[in-house]
Protein backbone atom coordinates (compact mmCIF):
# COMPACT_ATOMS: atom_id res chain seq x y z
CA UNK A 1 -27.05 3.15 3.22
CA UNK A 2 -30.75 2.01 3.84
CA UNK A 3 -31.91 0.82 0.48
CA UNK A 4 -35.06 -0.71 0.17
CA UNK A 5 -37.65 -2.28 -2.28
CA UNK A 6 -41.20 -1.69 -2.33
CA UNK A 7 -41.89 -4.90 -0.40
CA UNK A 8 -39.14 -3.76 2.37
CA UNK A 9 -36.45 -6.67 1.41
CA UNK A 10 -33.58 -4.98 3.05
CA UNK A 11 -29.78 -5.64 2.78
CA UNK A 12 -28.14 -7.84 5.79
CA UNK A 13 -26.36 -5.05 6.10
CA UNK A 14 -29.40 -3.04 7.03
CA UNK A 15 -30.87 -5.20 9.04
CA UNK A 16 -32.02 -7.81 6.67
CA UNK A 17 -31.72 -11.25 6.56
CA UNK A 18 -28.60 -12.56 4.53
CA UNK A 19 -29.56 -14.07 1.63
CA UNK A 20 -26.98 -16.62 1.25
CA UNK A 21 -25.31 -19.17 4.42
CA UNK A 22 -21.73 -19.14 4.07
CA UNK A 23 -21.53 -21.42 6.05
CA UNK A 24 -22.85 -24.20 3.70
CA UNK A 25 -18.96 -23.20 1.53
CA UNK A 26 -16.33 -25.24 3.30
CA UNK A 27 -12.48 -24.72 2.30
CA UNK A 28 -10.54 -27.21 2.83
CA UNK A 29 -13.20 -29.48 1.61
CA UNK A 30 -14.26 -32.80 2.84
CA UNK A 31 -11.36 -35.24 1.57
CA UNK A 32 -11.29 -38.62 1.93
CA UNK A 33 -7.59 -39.27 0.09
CA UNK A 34 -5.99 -36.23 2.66
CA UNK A 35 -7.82 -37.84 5.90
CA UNK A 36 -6.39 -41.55 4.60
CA UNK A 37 -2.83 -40.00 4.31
CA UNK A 38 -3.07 -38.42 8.12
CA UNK A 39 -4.20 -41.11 9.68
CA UNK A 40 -1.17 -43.31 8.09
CA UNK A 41 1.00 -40.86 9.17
CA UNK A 42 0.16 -40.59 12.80
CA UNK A 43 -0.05 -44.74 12.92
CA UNK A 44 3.10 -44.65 11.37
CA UNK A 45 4.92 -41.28 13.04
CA UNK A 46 6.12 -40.14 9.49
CA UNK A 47 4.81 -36.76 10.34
CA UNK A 48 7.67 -35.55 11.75
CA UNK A 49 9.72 -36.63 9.11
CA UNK A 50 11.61 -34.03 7.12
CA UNK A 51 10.88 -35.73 3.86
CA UNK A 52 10.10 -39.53 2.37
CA UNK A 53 8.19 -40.92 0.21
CA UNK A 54 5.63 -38.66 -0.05
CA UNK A 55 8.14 -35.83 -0.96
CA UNK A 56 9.19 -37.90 -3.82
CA UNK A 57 5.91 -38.75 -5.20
CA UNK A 58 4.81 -35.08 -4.96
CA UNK A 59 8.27 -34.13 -6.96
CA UNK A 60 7.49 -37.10 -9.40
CA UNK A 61 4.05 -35.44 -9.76
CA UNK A 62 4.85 -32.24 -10.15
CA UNK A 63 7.57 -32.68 -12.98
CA UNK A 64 5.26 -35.32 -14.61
CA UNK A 65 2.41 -32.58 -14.67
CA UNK A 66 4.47 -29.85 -15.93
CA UNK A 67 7.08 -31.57 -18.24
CA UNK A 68 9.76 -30.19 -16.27
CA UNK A 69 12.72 -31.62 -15.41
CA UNK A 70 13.62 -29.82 -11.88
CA UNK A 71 11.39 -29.61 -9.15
CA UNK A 72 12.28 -27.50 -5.57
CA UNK A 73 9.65 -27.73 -3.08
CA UNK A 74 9.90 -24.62 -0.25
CA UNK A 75 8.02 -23.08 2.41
CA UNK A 76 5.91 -20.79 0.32
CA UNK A 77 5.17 -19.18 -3.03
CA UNK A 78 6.71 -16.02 -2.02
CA UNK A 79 9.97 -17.83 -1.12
CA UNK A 80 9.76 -19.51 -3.90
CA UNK A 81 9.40 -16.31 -6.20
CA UNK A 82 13.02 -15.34 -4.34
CA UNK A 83 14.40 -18.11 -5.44
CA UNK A 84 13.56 -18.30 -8.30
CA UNK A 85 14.90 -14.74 -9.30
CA UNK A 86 18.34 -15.77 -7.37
CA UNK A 87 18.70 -18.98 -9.79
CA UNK A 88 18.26 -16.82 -12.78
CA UNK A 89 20.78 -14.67 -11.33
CA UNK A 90 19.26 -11.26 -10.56
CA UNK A 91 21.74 -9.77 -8.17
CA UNK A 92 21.64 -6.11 -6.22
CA UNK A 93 22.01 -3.61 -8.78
CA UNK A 94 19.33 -5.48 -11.45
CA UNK A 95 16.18 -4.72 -12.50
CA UNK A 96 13.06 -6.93 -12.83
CA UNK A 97 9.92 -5.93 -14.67
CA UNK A 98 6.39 -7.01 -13.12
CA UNK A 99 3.13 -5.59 -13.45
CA UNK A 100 1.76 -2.49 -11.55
CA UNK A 101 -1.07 -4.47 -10.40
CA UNK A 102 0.36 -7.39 -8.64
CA UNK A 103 0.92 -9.31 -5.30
CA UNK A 104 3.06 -7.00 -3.42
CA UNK A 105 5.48 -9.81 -2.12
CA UNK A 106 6.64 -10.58 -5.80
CA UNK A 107 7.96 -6.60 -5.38
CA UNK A 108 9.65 -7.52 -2.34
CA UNK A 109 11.37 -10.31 -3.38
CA UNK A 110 12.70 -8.02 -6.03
CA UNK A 111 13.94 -5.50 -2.98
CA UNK A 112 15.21 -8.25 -0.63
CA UNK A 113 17.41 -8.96 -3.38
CA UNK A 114 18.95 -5.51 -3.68
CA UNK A 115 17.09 -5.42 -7.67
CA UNK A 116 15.26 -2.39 -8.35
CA UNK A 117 11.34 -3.21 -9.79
CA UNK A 118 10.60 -1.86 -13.19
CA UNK A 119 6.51 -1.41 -13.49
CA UNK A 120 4.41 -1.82 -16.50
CA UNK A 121 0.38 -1.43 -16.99
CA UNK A 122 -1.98 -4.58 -17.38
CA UNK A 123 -3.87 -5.74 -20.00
CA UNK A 124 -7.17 -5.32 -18.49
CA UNK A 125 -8.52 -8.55 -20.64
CA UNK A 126 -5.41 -10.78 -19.00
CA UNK A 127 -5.33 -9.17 -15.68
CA UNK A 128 -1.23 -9.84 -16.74
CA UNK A 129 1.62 -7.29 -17.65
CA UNK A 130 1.52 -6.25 -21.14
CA UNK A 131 4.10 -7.54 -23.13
CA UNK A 132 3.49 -4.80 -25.46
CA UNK A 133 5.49 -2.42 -22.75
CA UNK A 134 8.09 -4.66 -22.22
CA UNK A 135 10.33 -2.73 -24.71
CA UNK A 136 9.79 0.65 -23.01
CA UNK A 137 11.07 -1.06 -19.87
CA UNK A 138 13.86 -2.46 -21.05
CA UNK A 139 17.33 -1.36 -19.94
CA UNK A 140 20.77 -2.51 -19.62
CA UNK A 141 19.97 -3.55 -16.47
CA UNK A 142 17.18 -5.37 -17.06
CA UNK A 143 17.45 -9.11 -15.96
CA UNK A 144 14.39 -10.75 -15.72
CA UNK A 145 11.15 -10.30 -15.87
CA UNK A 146 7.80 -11.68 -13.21
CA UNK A 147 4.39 -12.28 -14.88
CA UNK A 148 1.59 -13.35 -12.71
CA UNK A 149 -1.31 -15.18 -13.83
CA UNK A 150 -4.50 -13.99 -11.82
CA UNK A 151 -7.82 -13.91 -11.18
CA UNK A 152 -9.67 -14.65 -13.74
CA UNK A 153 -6.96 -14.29 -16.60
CA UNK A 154 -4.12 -15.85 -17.90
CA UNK A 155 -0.66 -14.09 -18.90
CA UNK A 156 0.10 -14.09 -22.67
CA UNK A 157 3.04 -16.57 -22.22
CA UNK A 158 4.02 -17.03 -25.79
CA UNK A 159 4.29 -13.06 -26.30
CA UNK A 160 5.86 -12.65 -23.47
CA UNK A 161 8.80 -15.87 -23.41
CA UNK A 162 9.01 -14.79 -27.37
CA UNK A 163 9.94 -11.16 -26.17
CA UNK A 164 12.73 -12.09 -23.30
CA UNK A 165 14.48 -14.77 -25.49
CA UNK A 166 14.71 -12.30 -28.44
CA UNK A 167 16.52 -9.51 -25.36
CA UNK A 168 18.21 -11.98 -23.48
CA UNK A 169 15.81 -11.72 -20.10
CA UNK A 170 14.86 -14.65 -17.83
CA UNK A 171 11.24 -15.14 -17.17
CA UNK A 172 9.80 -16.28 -14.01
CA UNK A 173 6.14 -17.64 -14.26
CA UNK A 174 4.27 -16.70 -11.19
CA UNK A 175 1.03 -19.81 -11.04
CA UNK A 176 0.42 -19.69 -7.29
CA UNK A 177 -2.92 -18.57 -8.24
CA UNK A 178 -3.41 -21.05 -11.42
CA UNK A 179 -2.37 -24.55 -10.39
CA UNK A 180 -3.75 -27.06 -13.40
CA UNK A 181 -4.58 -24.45 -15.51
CA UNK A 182 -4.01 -24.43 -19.30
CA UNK A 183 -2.20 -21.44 -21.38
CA UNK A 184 -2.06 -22.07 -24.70
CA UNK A 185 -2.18 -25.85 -24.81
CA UNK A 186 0.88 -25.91 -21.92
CA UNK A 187 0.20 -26.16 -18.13
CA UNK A 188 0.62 -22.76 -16.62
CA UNK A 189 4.14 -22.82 -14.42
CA UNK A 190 5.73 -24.52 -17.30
CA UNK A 191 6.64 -21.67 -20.09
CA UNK A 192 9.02 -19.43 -18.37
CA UNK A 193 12.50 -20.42 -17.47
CA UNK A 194 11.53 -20.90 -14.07
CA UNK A 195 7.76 -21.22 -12.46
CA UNK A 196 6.28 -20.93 -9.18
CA UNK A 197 3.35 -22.61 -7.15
CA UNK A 198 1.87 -21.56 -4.14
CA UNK A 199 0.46 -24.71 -1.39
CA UNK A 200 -0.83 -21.49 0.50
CA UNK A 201 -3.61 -22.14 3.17
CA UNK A 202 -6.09 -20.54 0.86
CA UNK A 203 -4.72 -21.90 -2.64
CA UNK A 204 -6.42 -24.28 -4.68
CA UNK A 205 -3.62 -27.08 -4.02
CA UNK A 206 -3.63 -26.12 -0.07
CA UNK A 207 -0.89 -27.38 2.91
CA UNK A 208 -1.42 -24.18 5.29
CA UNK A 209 2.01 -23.06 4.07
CA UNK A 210 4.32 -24.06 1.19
CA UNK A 211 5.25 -23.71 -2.21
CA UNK A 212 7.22 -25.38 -5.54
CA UNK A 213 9.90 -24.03 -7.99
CA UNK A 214 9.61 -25.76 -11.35
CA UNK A 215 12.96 -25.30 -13.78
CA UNK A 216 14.81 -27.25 -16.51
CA UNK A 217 18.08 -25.15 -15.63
CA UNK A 218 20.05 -27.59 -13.60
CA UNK A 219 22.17 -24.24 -12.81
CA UNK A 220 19.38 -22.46 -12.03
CA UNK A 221 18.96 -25.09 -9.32
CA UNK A 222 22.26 -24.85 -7.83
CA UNK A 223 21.90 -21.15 -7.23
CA UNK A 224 18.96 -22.05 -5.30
CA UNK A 225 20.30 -24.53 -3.39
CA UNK A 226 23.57 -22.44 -2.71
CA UNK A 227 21.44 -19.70 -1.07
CA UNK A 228 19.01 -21.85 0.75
CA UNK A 229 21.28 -24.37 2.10
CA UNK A 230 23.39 -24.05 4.91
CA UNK A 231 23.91 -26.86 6.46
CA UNK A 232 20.02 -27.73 5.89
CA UNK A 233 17.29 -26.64 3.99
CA UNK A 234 16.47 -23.15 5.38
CA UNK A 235 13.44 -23.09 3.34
CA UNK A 236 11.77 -26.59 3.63
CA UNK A 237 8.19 -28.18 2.70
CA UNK A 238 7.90 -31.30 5.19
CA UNK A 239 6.69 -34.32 4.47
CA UNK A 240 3.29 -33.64 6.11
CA UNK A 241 2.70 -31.20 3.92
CA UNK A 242 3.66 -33.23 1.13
CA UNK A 243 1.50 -35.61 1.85
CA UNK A 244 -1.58 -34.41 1.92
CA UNK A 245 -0.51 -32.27 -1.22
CA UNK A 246 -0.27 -35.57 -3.05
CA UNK A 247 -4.26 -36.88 -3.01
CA UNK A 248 -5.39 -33.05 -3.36
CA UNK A 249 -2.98 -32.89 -6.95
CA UNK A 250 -4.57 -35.99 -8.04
CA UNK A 251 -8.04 -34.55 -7.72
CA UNK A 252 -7.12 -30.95 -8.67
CA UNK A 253 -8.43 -31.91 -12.87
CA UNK A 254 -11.79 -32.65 -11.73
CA UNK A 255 -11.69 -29.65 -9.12
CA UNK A 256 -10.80 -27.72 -12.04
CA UNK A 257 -12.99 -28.89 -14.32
CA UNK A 258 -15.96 -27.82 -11.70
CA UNK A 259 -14.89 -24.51 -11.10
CA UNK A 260 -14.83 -23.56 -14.66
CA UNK A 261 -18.59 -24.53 -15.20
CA UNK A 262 -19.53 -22.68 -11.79
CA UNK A 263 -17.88 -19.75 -13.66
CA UNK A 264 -19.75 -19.97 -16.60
CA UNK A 265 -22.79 -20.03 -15.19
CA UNK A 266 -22.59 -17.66 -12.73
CA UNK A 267 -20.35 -15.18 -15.48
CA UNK A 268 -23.61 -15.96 -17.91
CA UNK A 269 -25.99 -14.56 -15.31
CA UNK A 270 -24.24 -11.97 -14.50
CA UNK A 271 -23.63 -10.23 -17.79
CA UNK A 272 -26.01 -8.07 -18.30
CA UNK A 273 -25.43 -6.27 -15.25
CA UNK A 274 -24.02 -2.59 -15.55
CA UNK A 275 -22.39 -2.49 -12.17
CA UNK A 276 -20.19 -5.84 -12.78
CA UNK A 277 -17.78 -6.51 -15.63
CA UNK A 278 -16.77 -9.64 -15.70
CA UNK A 279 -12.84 -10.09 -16.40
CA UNK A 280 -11.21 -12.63 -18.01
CA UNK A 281 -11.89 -13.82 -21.83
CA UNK A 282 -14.95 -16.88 -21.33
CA UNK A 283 -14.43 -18.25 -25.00
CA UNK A 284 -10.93 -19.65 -22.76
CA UNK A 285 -13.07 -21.44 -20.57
CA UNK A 286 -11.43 -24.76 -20.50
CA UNK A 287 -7.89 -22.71 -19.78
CA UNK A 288 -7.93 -20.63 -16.50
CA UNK A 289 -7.79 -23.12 -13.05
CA UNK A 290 -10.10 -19.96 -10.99
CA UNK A 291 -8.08 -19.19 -7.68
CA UNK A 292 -10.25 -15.75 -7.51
CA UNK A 293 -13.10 -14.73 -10.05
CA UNK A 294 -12.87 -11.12 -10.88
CA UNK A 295 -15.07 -8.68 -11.72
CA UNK A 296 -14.75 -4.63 -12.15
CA UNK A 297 -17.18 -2.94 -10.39
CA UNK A 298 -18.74 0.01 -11.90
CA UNK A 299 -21.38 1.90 -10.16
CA UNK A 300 -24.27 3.58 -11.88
CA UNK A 301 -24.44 6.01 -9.07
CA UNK A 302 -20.98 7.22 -8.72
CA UNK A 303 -21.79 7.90 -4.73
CA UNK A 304 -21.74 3.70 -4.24
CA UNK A 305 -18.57 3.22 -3.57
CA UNK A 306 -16.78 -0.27 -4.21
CA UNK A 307 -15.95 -0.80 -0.25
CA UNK A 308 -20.02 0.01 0.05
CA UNK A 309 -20.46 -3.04 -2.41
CA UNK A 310 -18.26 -5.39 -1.14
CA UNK A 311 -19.48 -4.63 2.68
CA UNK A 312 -23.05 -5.09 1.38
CA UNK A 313 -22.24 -8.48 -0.71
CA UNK A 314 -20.18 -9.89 2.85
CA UNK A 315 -23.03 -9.47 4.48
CA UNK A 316 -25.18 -11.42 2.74
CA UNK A 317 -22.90 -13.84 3.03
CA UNK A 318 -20.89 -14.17 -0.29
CA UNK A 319 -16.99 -14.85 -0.44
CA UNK A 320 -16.73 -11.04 -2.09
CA UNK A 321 -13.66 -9.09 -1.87
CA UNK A 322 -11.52 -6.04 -2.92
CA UNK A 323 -8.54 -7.05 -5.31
CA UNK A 324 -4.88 -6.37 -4.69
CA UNK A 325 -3.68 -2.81 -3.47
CA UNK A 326 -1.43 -2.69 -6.77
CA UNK A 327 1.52 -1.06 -7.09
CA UNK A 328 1.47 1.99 -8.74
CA UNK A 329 1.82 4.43 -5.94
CA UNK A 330 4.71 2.96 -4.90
CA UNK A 331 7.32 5.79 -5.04
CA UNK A 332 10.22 6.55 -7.16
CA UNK A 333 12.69 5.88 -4.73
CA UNK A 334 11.53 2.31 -4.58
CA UNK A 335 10.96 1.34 -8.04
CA UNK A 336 10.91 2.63 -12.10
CA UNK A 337 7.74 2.93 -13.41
CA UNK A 338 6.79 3.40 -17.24
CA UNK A 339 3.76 5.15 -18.44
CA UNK A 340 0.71 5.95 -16.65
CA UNK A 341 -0.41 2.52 -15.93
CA UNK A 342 -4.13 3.23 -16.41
CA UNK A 343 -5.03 0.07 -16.00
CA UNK A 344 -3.30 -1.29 -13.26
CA UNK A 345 -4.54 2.00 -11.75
CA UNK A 346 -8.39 1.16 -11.93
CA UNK A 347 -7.83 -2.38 -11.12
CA UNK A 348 -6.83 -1.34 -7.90
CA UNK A 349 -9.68 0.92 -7.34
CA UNK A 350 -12.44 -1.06 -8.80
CA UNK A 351 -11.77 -4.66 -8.90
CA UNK A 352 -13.79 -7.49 -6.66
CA UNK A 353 -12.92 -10.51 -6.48
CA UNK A 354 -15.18 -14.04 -5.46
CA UNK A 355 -13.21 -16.74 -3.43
CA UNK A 356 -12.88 -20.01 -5.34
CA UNK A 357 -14.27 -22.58 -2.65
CA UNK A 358 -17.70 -21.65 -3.83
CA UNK A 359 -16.82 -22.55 -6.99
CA UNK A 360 -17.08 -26.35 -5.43
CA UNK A 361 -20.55 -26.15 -4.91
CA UNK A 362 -23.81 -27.66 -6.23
CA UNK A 363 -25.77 -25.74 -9.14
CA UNK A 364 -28.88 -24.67 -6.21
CA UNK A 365 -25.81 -23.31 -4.17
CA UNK A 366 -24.14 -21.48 -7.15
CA UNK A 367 -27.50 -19.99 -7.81
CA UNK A 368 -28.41 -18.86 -4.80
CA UNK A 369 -25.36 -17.23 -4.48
CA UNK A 370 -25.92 -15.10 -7.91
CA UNK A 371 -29.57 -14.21 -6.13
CA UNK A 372 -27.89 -12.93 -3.31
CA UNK A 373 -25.28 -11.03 -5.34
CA UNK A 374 -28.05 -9.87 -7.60
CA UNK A 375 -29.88 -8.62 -4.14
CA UNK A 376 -26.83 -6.21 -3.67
CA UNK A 377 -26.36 -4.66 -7.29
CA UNK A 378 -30.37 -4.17 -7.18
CA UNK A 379 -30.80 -2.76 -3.99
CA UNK A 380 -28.06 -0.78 -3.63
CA UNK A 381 -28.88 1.36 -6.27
CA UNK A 382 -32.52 1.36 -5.62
């Protein structure tokens, strides 16, 4: 792969120089509220606490954000998504549809249960399962259903929370990846019976690990808390973690609010561009909260592979990656799959994804960045 112009500008990955410092893109970012709260803590020793006040105030938070009644912080979004599916009392023997391009662990959580996972296709301008398939999937033993909102789209909540109330399903709302974000004038992690945030070390609301359950079900709540508690909390966010949670939530609107206008302006300069389709619906701006910007990648020159691009884009020193694995070639034995799942199939083979913390940057940096991505879709074909 030795691509060159006419002047000899070379790729980074050919030897020439990257065209964009990663380095200058810091995650977690400088924060004056989090570094406050750690310092307290150590004067005062509350970090080894196993909850206080800061626990409460994230709760408080949390419920006051969402509208929701119930809030369960845990140790992570994929215990969480467990949980969750135990509360609304999928047992061994169930099934659970999700989408065949997913996070894996939400299929796991389904297995660790004893359920069997029932996989539908994507809408490719959602990223989300289609509710359109739902009725193909259902079954008798159909008890709930997962829907993720990623990337750079938002799930069709009111199509989908219409369809499971009208068959009697339970819907779990999976926002790890959409914290503050806005679907269809409700905050995402609020429409489904029971929702789930992520505090991951890479998530927009960040503690290294940790996660929330979000539920007006008091019984739903009780199931969790019968599984998860044995004598303790087997399953716990600390109160360190809560704390510095609590100054990144009250920032996360204005976070939010600069992500989406780094997204429109790099998504209007990149357009035009054969090789990238962007993916996600732009007249929603103001909606989607921008964990991971997606594109599909769609060479010209069918020999470029997507690996080739994203090796090429790394190098010059952009926060470019492959998407999820997807599901669909999990086997039979493992799961029920329905239809062909076309696009789930090519979102797995084609999608790239852009980390958010660049998304924090100034307008020169956000810029530069689309140069150096532009560098890679021009020279790489040249």
């Amino acid at each position: 792969m030795h691509k060159t112009t006419e002047d000899d500008e070379l790729l980074a990955i050919d030897g020439g120089r990257p065209a964009f410092v990663r380095e200058s893109i810091h995650w977690p970012p400088e924060d004056e509220g989090v570094a406050d709260v750690l310092r307290g803590m150590a004067n005062e020793g509350a970090w080894a606490t196993y909850s206080g006040s800061y626990t409460a105030r994230l709760i408080e938070a949390l419920s006051d954000m969402h509208g929701i009644e119930h809030v369960r912080l845990t140790c992570s979004g994929t215990a969480a998504v467990e949980q969750a599916l135990r509360g609304v009392g999928v047992g061994a023997g169930d099934e659970v549809i999700l989408a065949a391009y997913d996070f894996s662990g939400n299929f796991r959580c389904v297995e660790r249960i004893g359920a069997r996972p029932v996989l539908v296709d994507i809408s490719p301008s959602t990223s989300a399962a289609d509710p359109a398939l739902f009725d193909d999937a259902l079954s008798p033993h159909v008890r709930a259903v997962v829907v993720s909102h990623l990337h750079s789209g938002l799930a069709p909540m009111p199509e989908v929370c219409d369809w499971a109330l009208r068959h009697g399903v339970a819907v779990v709302e999976d926002a790890c990846q959409a914290p503050g974000a806005n679907v269809h004038g409700r905050p995402a992690g609020s429409w489904g019976d029971v929702g789930v945030l992520s505090f991951g070390g890479s998530k927009l609301l960040s503690a290294g690990r940790g996660g929330a359950i979000l539920t007006g079900n008091q019984q739903f709540i009780q199931r969790m808390k019968v599984y998860a508690e044995g004598g303790n909390d087997a399953f716990p966010l600390s109160e360190l973690q809560a704390a510095v949670l609590v100054p990144q939530l009250e920032r996360l609107p204005e976070r939010n609010e600069r992500r989406r206008a780094a997204v429109q302006r790099i998504a209007k300069a990149t357009k035009r561009w054969g090789e990238l389709e962007f993916v996600g619906d732009l007249s929603a701006l103001p909606c989607p909260s921008y964990f991971k910007v997606a594109w599909r990648y769609q060479p010209l020159d069918p020999g470029l592979t997507r690996e080739q691009f994203v090796l090429a884009a790394q190098a010059e020193g952009l926060p470019i990656d492959v998407g999820f694995r997807g599901l669909t070639r999990r086997s039979d034995r493992r799961c029920r799959r329905v239809g062909p799942m076309q696009h789930a199939t090519e979102f797995a083979e084609w999608l790239v994804v852009m980390h958010h913390p660049l998304l924090l940057a100034d307008d020169e940096q956000i810029d530069l960045a689309v140069k150096a991505l532009a560098k890679v879709v021009r020279l790489l074909k040249a």
